[in-house]
PDB file of N, CA and C in Angstrom:
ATOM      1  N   UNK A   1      73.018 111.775  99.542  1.00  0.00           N
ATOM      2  CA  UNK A   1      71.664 112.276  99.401  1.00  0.00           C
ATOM      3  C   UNK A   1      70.856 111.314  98.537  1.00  0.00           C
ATOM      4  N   UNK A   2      69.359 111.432  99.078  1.00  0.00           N
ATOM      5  CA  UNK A   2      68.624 110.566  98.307  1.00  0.00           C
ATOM      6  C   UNK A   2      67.702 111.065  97.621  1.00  0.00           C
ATOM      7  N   UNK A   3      67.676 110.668  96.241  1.00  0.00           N
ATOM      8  CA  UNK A   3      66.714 111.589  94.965  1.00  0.00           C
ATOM      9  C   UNK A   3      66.085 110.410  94.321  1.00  0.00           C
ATOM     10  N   UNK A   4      65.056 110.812  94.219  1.00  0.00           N
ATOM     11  CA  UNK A   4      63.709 109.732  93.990  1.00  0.00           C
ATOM     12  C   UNK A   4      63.880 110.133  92.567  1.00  0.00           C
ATOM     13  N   UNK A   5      63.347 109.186  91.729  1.00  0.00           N
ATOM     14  CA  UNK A   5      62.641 109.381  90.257  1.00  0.00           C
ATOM     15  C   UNK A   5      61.479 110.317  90.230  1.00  0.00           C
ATOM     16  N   UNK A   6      62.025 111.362  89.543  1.00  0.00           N
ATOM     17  CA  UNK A   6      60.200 111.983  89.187  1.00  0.00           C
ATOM     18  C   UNK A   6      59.693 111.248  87.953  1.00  0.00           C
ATOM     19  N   UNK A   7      58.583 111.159  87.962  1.00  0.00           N
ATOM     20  CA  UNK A   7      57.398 110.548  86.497  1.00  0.00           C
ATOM     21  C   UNK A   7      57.000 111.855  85.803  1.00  0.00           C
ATOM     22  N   UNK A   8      57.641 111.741  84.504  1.00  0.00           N
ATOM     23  CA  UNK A   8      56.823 113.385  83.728  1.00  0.00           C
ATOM     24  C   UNK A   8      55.818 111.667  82.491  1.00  0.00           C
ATOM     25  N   UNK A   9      54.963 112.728  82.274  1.00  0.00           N
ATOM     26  CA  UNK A   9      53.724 112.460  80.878  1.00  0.00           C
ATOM     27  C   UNK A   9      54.698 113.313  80.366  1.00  0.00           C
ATOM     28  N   UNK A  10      54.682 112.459  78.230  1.00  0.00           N
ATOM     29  CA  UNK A  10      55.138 113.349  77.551  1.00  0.00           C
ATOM     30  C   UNK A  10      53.955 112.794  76.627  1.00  0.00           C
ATOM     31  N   UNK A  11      53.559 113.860  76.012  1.00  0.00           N
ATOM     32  CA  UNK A  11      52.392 113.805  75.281  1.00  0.00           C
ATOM     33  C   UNK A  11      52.523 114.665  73.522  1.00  0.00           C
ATOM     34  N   UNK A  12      52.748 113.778  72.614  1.00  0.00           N
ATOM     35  CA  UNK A  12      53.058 114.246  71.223  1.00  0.00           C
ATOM     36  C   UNK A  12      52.140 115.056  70.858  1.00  0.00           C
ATOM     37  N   UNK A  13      52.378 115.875  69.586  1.00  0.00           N
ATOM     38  CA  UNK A  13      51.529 116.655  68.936  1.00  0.00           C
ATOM     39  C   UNK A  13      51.321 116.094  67.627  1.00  0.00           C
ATOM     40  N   UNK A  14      51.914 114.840  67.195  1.00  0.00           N
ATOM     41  CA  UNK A  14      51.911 114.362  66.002  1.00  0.00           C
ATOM     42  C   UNK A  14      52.023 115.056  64.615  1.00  0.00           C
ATOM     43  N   UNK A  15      53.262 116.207  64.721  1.00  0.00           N
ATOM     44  CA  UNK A  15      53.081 117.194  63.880  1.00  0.00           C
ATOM     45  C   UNK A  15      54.393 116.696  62.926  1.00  0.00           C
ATOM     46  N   UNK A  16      54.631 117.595  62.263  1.00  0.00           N
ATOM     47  CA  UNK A  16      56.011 116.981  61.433  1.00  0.00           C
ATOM     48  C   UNK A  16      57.495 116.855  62.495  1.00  0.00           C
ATOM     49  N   UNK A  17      58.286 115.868  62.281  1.00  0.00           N
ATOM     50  CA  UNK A  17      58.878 115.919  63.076  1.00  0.00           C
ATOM     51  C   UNK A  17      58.419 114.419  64.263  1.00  0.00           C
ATOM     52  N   UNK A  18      57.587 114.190  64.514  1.00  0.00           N
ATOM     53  CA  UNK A  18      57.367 113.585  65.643  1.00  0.00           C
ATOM     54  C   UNK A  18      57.732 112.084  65.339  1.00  0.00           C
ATOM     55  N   UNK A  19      57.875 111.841  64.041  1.00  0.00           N
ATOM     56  CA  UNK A  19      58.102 110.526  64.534  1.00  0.00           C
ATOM     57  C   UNK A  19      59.383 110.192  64.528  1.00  0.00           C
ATOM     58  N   UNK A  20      60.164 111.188  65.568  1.00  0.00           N
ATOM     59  CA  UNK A  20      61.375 111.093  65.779  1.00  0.00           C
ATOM     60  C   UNK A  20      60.793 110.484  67.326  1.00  0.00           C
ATOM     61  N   UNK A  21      60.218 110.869  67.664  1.00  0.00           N
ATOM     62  CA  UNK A  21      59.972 111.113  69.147  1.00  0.00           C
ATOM     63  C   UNK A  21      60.213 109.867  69.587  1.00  0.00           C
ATOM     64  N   UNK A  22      59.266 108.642  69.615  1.00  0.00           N
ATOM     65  CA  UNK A  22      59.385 107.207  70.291  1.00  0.00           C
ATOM     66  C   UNK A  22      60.889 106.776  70.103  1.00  0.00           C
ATOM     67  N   UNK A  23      61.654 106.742  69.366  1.00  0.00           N
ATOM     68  CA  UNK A  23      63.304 106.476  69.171  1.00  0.00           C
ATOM     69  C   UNK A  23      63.812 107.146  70.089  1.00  0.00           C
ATOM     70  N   UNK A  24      63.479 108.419  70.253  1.00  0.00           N
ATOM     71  CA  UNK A  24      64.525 109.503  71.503  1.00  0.00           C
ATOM     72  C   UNK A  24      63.842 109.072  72.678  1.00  0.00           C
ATOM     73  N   UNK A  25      62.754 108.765  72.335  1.00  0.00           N
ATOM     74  CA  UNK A  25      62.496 108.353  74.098  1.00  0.00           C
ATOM     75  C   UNK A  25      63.064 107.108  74.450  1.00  0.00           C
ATOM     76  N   UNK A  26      62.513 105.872  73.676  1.00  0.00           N
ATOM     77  CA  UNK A  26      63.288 104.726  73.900  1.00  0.00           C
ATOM     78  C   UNK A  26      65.232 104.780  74.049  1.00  0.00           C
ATOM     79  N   UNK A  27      65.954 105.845  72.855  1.00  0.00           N
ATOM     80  CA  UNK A  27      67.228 105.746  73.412  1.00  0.00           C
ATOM     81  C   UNK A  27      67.641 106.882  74.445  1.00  0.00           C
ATOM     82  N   UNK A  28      66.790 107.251  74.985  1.00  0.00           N
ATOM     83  CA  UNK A  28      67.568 108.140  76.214  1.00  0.00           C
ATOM     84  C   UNK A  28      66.973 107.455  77.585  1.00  0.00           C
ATOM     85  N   UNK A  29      65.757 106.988  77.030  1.00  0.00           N
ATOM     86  CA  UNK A  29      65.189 106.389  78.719  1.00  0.00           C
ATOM     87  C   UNK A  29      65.110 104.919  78.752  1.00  0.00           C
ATOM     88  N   UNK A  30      65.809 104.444  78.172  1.00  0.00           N
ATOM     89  CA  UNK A  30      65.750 102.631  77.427  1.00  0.00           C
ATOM     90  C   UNK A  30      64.747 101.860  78.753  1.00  0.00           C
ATOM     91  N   UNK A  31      65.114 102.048  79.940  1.00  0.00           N
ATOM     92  CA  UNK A  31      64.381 100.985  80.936  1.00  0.00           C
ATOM     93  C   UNK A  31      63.207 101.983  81.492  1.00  0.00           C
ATOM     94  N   UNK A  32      63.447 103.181  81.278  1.00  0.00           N
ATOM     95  CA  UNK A  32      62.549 103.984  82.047  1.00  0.00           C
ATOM     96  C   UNK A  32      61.574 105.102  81.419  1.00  0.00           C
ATOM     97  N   UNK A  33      60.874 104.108  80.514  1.00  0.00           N
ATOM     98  CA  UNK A  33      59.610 104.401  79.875  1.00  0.00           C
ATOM     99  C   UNK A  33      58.981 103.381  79.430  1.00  0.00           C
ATOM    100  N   UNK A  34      57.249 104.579  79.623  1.00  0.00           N
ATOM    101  CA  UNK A  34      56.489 103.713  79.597  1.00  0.00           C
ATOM    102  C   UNK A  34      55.151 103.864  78.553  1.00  0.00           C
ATOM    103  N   UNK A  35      54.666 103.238  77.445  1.00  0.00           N
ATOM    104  CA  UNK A  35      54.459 103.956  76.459  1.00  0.00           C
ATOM    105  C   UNK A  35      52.624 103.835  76.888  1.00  0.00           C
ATOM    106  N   UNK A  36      51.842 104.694  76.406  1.00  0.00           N
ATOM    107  CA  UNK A  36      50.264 104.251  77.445  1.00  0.00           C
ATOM    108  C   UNK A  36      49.518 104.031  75.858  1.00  0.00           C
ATOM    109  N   UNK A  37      50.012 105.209  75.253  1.00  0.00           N
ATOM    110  CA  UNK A  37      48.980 104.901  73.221  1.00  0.00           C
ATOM    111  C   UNK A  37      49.782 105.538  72.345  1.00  0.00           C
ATOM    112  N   UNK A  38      49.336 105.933  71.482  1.00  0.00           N
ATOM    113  CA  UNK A  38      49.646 106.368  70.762  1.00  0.00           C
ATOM    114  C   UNK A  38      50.094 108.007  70.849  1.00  0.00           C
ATOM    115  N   UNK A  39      51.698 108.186  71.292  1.00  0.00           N
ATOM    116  CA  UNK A  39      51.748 109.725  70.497  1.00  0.00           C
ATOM    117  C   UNK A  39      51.817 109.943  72.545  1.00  0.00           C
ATOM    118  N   UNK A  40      51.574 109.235  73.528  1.00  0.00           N
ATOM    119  CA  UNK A  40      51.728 109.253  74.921  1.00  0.00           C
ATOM    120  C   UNK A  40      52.317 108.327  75.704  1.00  0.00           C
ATOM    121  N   UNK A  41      53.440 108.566  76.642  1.00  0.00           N
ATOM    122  CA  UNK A  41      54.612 107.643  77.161  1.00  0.00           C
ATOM    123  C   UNK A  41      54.338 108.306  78.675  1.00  0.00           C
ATOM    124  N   UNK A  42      55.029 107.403  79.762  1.00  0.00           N
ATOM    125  CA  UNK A  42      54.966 107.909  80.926  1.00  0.00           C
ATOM    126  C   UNK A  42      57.081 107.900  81.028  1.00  0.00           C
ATOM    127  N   UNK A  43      57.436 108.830  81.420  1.00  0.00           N
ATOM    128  CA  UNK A  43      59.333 108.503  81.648  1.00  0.00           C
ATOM    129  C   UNK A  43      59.159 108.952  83.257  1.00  0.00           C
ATOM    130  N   UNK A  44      60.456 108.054  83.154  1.00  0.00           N
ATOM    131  CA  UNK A  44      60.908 108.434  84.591  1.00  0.00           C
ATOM    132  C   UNK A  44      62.204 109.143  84.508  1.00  0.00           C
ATOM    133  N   UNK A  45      62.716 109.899  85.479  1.00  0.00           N
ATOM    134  CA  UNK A  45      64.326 110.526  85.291  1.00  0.00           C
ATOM    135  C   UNK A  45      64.436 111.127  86.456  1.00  0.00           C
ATOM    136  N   UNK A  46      65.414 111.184  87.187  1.00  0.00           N
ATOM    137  CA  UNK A  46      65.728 112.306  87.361  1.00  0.00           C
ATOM    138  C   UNK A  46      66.201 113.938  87.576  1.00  0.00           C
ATOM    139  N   UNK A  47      65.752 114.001  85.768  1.00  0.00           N
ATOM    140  CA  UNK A  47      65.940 115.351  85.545  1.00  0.00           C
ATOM    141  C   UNK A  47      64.693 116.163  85.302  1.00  0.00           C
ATOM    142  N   UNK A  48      64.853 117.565  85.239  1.00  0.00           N
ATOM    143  CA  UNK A  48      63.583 118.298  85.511  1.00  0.00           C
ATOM    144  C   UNK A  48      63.180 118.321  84.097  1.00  0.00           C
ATOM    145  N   UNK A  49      61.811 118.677  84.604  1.00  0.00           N
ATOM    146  CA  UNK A  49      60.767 118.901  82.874  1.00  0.00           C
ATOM    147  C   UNK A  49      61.742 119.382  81.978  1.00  0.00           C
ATOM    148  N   UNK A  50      62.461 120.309  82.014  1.00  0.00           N
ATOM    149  CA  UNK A  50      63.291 121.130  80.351  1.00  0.00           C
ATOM    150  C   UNK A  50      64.145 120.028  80.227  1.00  0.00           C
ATOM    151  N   UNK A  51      64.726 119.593  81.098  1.00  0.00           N
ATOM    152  CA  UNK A  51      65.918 118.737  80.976  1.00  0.00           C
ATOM    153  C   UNK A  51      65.488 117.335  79.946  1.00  0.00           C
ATOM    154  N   UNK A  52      64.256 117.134  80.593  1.00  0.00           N
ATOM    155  CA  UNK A  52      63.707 115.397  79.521  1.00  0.00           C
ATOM    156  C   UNK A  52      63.251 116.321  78.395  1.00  0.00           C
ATOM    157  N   UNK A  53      62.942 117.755  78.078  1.00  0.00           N
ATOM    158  CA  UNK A  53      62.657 117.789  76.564  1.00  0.00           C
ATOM    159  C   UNK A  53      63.419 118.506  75.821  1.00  0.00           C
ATOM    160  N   UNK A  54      64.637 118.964  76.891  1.00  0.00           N
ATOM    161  CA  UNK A  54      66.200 118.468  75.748  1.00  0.00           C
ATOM    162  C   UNK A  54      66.472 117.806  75.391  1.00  0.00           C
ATOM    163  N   UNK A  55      66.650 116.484  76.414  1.00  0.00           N
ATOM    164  CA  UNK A  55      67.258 115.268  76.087  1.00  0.00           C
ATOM    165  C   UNK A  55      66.255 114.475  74.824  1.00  0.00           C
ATOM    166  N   UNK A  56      65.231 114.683  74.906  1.00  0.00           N
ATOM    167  CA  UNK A  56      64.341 114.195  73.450  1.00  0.00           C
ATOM    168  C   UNK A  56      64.079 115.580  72.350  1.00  0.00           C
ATOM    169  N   UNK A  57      64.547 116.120  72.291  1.00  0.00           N
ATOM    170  CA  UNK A  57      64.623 117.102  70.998  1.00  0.00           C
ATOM    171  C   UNK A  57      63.364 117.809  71.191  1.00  0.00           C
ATOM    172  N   UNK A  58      62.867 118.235  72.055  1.00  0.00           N
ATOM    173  CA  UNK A  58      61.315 118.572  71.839  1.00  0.00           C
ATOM    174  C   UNK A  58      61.508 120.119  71.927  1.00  0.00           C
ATOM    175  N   UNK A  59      62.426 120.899  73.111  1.00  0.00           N
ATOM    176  CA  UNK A  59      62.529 122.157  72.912  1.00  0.00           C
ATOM    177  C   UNK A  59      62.910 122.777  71.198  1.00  0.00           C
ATOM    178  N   UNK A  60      64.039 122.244  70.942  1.00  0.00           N
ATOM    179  CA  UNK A  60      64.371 123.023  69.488  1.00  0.00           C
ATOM    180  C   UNK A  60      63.642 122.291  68.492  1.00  0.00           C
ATOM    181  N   UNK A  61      61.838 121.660  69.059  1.00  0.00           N
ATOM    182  CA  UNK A  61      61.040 120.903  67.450  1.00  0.00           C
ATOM    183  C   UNK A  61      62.107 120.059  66.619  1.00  0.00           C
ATOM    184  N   UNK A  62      63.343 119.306  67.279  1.00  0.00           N
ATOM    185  CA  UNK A  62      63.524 118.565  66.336  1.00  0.00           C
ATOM    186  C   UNK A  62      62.958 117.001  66.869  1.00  0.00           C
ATOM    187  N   UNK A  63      62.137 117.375  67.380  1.00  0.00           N
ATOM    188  CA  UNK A  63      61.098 115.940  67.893  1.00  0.00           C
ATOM    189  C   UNK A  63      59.751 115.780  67.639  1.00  0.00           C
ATOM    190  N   UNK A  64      59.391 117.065  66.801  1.00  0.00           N
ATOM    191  CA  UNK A  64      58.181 117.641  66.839  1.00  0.00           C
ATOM    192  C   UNK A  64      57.794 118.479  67.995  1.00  0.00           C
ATOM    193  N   UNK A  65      56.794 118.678  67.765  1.00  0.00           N
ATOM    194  CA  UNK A  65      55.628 119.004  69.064  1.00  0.00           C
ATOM    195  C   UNK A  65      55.545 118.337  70.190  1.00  0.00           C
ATOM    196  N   UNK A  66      55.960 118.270  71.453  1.00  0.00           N
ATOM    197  CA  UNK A  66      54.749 117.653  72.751  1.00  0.00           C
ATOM    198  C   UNK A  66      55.080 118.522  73.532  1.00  0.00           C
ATOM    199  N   UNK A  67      54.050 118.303  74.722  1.00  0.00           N
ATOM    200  CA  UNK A  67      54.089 118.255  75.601  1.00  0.00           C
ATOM    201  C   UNK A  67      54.730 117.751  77.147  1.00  0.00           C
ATOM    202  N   UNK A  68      55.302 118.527  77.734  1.00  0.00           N
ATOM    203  CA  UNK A  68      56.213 117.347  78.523  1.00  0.00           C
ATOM    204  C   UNK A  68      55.674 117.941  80.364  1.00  0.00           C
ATOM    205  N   UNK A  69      54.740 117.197  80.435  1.00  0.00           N
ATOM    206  CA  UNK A  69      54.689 117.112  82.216  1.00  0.00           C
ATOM    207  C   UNK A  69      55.296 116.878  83.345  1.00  0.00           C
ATOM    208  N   UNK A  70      55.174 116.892  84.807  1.00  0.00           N
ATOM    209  CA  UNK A  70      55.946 116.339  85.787  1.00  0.00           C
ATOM    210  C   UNK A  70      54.340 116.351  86.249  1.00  0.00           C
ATOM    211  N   UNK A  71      54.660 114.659  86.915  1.00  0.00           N
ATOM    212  CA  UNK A  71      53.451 114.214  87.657  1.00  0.00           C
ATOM    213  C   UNK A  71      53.485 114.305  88.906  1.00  0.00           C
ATOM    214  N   UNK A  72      52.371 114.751  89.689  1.00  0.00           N
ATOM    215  CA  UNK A  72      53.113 114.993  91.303  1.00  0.00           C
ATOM    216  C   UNK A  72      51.905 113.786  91.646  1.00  0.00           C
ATOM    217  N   UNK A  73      50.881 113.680  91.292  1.00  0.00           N
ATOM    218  CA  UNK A  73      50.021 112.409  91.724  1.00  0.00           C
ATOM    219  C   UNK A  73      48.932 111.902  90.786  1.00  0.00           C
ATOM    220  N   UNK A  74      48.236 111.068  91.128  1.00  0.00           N
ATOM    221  CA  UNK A  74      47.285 110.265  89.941  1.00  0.00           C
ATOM    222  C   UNK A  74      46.251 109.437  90.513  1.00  0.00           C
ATOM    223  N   UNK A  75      45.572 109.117  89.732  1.00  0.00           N
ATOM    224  CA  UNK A  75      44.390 108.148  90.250  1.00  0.00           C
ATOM    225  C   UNK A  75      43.621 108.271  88.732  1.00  0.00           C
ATOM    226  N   UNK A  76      42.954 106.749  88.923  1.00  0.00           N
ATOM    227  CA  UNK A  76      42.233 106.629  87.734  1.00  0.00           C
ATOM    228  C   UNK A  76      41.671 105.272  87.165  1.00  0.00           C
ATOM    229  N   UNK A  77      41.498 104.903  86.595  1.00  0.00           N
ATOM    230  CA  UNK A  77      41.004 103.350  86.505  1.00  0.00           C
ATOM    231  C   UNK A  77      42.241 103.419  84.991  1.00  0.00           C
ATOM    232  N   UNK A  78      43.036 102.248  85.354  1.00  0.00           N
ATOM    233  CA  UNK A  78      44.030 101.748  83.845  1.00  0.00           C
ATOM    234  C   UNK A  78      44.582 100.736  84.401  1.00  0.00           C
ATOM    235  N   UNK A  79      44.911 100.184  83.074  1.00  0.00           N
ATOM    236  CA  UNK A  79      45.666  98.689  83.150  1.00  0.00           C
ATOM    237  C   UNK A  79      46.559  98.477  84.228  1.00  0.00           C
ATOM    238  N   UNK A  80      46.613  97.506  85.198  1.00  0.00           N
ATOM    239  CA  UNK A  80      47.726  97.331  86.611  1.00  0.00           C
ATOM    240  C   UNK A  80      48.538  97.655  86.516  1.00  0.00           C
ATOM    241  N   UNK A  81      49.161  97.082  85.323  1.00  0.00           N
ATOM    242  CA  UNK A  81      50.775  97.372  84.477  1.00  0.00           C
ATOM    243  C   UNK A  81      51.325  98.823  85.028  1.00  0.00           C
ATOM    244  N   UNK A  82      50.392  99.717  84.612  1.00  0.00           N
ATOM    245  CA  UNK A  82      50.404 101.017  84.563  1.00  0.00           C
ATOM    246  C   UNK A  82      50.861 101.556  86.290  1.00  0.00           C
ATOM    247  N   UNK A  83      49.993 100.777  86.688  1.00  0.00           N
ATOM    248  CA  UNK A  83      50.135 101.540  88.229  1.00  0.00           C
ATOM    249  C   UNK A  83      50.818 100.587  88.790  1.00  0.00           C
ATOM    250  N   UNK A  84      51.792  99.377  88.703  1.00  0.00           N
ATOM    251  CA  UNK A  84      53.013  99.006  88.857  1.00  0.00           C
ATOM    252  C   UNK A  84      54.028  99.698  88.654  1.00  0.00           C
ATOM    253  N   UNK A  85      54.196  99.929  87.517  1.00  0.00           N
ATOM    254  CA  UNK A  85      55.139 100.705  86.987  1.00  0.00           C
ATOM    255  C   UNK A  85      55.263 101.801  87.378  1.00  0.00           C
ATOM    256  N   UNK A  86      54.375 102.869  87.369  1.00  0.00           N
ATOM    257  CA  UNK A  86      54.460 104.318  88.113  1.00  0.00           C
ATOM    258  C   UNK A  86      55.524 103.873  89.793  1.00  0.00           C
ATOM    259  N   UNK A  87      54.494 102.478  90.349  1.00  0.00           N
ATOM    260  CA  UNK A  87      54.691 102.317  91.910  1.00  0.00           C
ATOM    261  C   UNK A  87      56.578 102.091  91.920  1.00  0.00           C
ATOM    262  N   UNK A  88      56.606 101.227  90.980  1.00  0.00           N
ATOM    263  CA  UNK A  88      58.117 100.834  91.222  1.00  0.00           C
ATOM    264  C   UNK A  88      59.113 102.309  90.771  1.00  0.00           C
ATOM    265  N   UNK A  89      58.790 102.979  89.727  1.00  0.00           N
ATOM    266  CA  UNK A  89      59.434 103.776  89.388  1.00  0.00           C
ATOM    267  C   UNK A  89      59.592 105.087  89.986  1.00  0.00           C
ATOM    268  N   UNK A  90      58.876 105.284  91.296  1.00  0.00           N
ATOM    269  CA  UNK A  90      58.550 106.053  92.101  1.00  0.00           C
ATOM    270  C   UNK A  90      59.405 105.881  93.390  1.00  0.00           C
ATOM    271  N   UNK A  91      59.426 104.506  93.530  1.00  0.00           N
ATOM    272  CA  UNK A  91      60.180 104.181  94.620  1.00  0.00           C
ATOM    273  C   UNK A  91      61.299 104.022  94.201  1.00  0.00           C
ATOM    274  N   UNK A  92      61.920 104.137  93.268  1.00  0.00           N
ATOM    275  CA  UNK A  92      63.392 103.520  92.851  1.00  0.00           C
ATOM    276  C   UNK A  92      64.022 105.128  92.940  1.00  0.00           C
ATOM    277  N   UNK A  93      65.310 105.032  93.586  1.00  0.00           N
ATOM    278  CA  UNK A  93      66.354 106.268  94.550  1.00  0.00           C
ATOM    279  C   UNK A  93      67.816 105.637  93.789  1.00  0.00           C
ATOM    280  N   UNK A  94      68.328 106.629  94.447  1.00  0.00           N
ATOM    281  CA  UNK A  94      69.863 106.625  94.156  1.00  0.00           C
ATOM    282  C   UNK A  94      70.817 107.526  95.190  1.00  0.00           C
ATOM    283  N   UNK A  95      71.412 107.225  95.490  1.00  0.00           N
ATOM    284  CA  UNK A  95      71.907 107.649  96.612  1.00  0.00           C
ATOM    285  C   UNK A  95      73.498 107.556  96.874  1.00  0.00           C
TER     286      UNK A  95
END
């Protein structure tokens, strides 16, 4: 079977706690994140929304506060980078 990468937005609350967050994202998603500013990353995984904010501490606040999305589509004016990255990480399967 073939399972695509979903793209979630995880979006900080910058509350106590959070600046755990960029470390858990960088060591759980090392190639497959993407950071856009401050306190906002784009990941890829294939696990569902609860699953990426277990794996970064965000359900039990030991990551702080965020927010954690699943992107189903987009459009917008941003850096190429950005919409490379979504493109490749979208298309990349496992099977």
């Amino acid at each position: 079977m073939v399972v695509s990468m979903a793209i979630f937005a995880i979006i900080g609350q910058g509350d106590a706690g959070s600046e755990k967050l960029p470390g858990k994202i960088e060591s759980a998603f090392p190639a497959n994140f993407l950071k856009i500013r401050d306190n906002t990353w784009l990941v890829a995984s294939k696990a569902t929304v609860q699953e990426v904010s277990e794996q970064l501490g965000i359900t039990k606040g030991e990551s702080g506060a965020a927010v954690v999305l699943g992107v189903s589509t987009y459009f917008g004016r941003a850096n190429p980078n950005i919409w490379s990255w979504i493109k490749e990480k979208w298309e990349a399967t496992s099977g």
